[in-house]
Protein backbone atom coordinates (compact mmCIF):
# COMPACT_ATOMS: atom_id res chain seq x y z
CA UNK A 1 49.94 -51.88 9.20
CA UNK A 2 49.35 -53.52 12.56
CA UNK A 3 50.10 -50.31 14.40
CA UNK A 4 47.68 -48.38 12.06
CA UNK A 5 45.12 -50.80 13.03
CA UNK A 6 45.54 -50.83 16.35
CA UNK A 7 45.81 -46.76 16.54
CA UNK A 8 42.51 -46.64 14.99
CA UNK A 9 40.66 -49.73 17.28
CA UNK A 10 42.31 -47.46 20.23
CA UNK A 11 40.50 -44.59 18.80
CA UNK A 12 36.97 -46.22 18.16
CA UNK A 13 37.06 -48.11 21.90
CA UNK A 14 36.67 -44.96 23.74
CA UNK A 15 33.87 -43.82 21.41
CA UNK A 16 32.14 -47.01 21.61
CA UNK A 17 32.11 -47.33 25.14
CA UNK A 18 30.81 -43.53 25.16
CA UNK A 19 27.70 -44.18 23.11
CA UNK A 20 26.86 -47.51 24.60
CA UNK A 21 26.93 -45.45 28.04
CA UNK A 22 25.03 -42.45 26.73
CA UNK A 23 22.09 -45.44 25.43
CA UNK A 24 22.34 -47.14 28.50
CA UNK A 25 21.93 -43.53 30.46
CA UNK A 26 18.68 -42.78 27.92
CA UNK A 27 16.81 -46.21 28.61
CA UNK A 28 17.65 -46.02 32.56
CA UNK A 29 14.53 -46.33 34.33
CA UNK A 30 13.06 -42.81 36.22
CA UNK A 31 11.94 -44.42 39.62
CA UNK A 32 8.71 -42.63 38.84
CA UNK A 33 10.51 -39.60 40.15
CA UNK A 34 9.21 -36.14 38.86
CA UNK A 35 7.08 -35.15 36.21
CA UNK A 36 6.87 -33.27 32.79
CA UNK A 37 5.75 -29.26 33.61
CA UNK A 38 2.40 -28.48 32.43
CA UNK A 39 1.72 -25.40 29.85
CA UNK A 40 0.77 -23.95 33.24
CA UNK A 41 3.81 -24.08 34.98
CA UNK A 42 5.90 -23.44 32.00
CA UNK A 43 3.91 -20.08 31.65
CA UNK A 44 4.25 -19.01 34.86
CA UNK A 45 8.17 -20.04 34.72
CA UNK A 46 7.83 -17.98 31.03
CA UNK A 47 7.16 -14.10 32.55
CA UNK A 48 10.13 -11.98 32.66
CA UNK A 49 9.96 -8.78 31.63
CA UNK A 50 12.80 -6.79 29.91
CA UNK A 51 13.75 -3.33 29.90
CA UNK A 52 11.67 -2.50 26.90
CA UNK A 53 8.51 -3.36 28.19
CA UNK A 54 7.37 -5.72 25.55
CA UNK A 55 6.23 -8.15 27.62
CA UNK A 56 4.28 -6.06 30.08
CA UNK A 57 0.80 -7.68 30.71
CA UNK A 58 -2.37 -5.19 30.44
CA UNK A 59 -3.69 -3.42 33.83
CA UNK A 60 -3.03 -0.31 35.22
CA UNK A 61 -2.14 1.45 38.85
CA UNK A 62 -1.83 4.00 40.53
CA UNK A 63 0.32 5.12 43.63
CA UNK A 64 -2.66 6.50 45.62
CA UNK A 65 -4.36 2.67 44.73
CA UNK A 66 -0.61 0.83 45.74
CA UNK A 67 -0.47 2.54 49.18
CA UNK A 68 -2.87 0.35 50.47
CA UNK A 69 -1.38 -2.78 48.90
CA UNK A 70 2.25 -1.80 50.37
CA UNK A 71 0.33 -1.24 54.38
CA UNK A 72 -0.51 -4.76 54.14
CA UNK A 73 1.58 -6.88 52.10
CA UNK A 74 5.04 -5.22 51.89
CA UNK A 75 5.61 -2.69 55.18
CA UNK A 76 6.30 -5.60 57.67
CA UNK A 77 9.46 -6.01 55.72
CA UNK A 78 10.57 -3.44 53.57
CA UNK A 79 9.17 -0.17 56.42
CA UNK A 80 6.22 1.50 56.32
CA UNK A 81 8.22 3.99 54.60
CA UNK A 82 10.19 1.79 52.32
CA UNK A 83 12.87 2.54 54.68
CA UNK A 84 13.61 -1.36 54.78
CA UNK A 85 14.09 -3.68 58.05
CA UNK A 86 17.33 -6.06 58.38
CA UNK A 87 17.95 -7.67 56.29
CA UNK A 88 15.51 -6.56 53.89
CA UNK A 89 16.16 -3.65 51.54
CA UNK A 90 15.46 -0.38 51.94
CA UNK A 91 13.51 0.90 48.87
CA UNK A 92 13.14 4.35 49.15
CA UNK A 93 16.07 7.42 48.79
CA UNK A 94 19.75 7.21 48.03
CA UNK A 95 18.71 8.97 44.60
CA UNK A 96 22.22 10.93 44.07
CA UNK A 97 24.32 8.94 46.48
CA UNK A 98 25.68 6.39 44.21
CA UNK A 99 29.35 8.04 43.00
CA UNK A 100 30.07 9.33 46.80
CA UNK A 101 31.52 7.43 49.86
CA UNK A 102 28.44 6.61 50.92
CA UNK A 103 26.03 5.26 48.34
CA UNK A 104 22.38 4.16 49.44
CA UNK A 105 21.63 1.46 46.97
CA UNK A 106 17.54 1.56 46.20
CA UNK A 107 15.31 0.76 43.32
CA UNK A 108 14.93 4.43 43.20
CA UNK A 109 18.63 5.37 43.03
CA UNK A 110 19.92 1.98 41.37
CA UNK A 111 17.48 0.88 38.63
CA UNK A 112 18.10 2.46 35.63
CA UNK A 113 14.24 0.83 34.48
CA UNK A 114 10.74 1.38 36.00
CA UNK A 115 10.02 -2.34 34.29
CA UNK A 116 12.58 -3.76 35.99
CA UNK A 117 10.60 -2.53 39.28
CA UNK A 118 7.09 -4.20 37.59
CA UNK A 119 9.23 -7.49 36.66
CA UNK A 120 10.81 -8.31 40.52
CA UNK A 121 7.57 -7.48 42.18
CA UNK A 122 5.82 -9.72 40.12
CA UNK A 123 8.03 -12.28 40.00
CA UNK A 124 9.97 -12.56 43.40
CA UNK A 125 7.64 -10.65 45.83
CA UNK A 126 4.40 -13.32 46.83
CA UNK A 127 1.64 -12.26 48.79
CA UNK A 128 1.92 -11.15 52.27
CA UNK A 129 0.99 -13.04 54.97
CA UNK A 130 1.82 -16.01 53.15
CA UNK A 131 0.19 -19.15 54.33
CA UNK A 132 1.56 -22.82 53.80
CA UNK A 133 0.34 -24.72 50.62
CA UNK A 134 -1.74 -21.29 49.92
CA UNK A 135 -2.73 -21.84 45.84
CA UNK A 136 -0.26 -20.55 43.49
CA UNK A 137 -3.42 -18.13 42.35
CA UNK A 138 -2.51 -15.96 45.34
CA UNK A 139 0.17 -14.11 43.34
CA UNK A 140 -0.43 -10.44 42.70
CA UNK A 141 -2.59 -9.38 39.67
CA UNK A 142 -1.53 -7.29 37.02
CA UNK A 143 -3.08 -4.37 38.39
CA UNK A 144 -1.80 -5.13 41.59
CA UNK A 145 2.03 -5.17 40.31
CA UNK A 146 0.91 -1.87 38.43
CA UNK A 147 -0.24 -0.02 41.50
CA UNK A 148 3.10 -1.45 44.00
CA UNK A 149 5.34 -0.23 40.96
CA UNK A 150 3.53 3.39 41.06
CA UNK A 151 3.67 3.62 44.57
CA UNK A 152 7.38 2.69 44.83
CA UNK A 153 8.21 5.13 42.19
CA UNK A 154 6.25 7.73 43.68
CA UNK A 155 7.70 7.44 47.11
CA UNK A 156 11.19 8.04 45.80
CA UNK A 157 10.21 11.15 43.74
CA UNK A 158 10.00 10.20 39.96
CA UNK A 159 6.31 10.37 39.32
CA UNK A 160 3.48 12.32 41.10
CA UNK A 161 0.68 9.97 43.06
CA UNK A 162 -2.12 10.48 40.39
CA UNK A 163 -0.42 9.29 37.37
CA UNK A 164 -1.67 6.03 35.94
CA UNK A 165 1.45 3.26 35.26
CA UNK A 166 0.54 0.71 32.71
CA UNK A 167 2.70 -0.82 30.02
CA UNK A 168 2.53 2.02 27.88
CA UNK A 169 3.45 5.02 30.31
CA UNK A 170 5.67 2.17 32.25
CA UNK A 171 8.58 2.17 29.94
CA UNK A 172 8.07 6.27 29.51
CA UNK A 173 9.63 6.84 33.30
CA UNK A 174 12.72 8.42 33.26
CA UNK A 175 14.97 6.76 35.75
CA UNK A 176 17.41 9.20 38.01
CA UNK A 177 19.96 6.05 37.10
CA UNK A 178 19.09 5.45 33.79
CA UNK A 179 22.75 6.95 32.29
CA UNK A 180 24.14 5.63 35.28
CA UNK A 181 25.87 2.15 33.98
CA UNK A 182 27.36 3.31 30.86
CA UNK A 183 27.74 6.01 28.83
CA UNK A 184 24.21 6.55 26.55
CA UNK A 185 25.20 7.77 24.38
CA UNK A 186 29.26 7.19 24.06
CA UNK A 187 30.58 9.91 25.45
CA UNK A 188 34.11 11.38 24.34
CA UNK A 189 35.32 13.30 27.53
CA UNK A 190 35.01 12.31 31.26
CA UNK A 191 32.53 13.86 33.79
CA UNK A 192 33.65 16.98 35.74
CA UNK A 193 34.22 14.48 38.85
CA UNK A 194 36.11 11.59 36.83
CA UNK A 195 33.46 9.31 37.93
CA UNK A 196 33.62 7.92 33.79
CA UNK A 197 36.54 8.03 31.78
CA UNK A 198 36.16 7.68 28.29
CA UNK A 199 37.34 4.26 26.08
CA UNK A 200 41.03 5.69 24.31
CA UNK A 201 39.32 4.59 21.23
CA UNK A 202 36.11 6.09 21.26
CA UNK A 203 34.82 8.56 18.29
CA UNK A 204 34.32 12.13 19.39
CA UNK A 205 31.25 13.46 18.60
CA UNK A 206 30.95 14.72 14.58
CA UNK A 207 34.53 12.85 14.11
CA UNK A 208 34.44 10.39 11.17
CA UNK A 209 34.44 6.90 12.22
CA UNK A 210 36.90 5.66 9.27
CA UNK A 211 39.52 8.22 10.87
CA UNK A 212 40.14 6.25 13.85
């Protein structure tokens, strides 16, 4: 009996001492050190958009309107071409490149979404030139984001300088790299150059899936 009782008071210690610590942690005083976000902040920290679009703001652009926008507040560091200056990115070309010795990584030839274009732009790229303790306001306005995104998309080929982007025609753009990650659908045999084999297990198209 007196070892079951002192198993179990060896047991409970430990977990004692644990939630007196976490209570102790809680009540700690803060130093007056931070500060809860506002709804403002949290919005702004709240903006990513996915693939699908959904949560594509309205607005609208166009490349002919993003040229402009690019001159100013993107060429001193990605080219006035989108040709990219060390160590920033190039953005523009590489389109085919990416399964031979020498790919050319761009959001041309890498992103398999336009929105994924809209969402970095809006959410990594601030105003250019950027001036200490400038307002937070600054950032680039939906149309803005719009217009950059057409541009960029014209400039590497995919859509023609007159067509509007906006979040319906957005998530229309074909992609040259939209297949490019996986298979879409599954497919059963590999490409002519072996770049994708397919999974041993896979279906083949018009097999029945309770045969495998």
């Amino acid at each position: 009996m007196n070892c079951t009782t002192f198993s179990k008071s060896s047991f409970l210690l430990p977990v004692l001492a644990l939630l007196v610590c976490g209570t102790a942690i809680a009540q700690s005083p803060t130093y007056k050190v931070g500060r809860p976000p506002t709804e403002e902040e949290l919005r702004r920290g709240n903006n990513v958009v996915g693939s699908d679009g959904k949560e594509l703001p309205l607005g609208k652009g166009t490349a002919k309107e993003g040229a402009p926008l690019y001159a100013v507040q993107c060429a001193m560091c990605h080219g006035k071409n989108g040709e990219g200056i060390f160590p920033n990115p190039r953005l523009v070309g590489g389109v085919g490149t990416l399964n031979t010795p020498n790919p050319i990584k761009t959001v041309g030839s890498n992103m398999p979404y336009a929105t994924t274009i809209w969402d970095f732009i809006n959410r990594a790229m601030p105003p250019w030139p950027y001036e200490k303790g400038a307002s937070p306001d600054r950032s680039l306005k939906p149309d803005n984001v719009y217009a950059l995104t057409a541009f960029l998309l014209y400039k590497n080929g995919i859509i023609k300088e007159t067509d509007v982007m906006d979040k319906n025609s957005l998530v229309e753009v074909q992609m040259p790299n939209r297949h490019g990650f996986y298979p879409d659908p599954p497919q059963s045999a590999p490409d002519k150059d072996h770049s994708w084999q397919p999974y041993w297990d896979q279906v083949k198209p018009g097999a029945d899936a309770s045969a495998k």
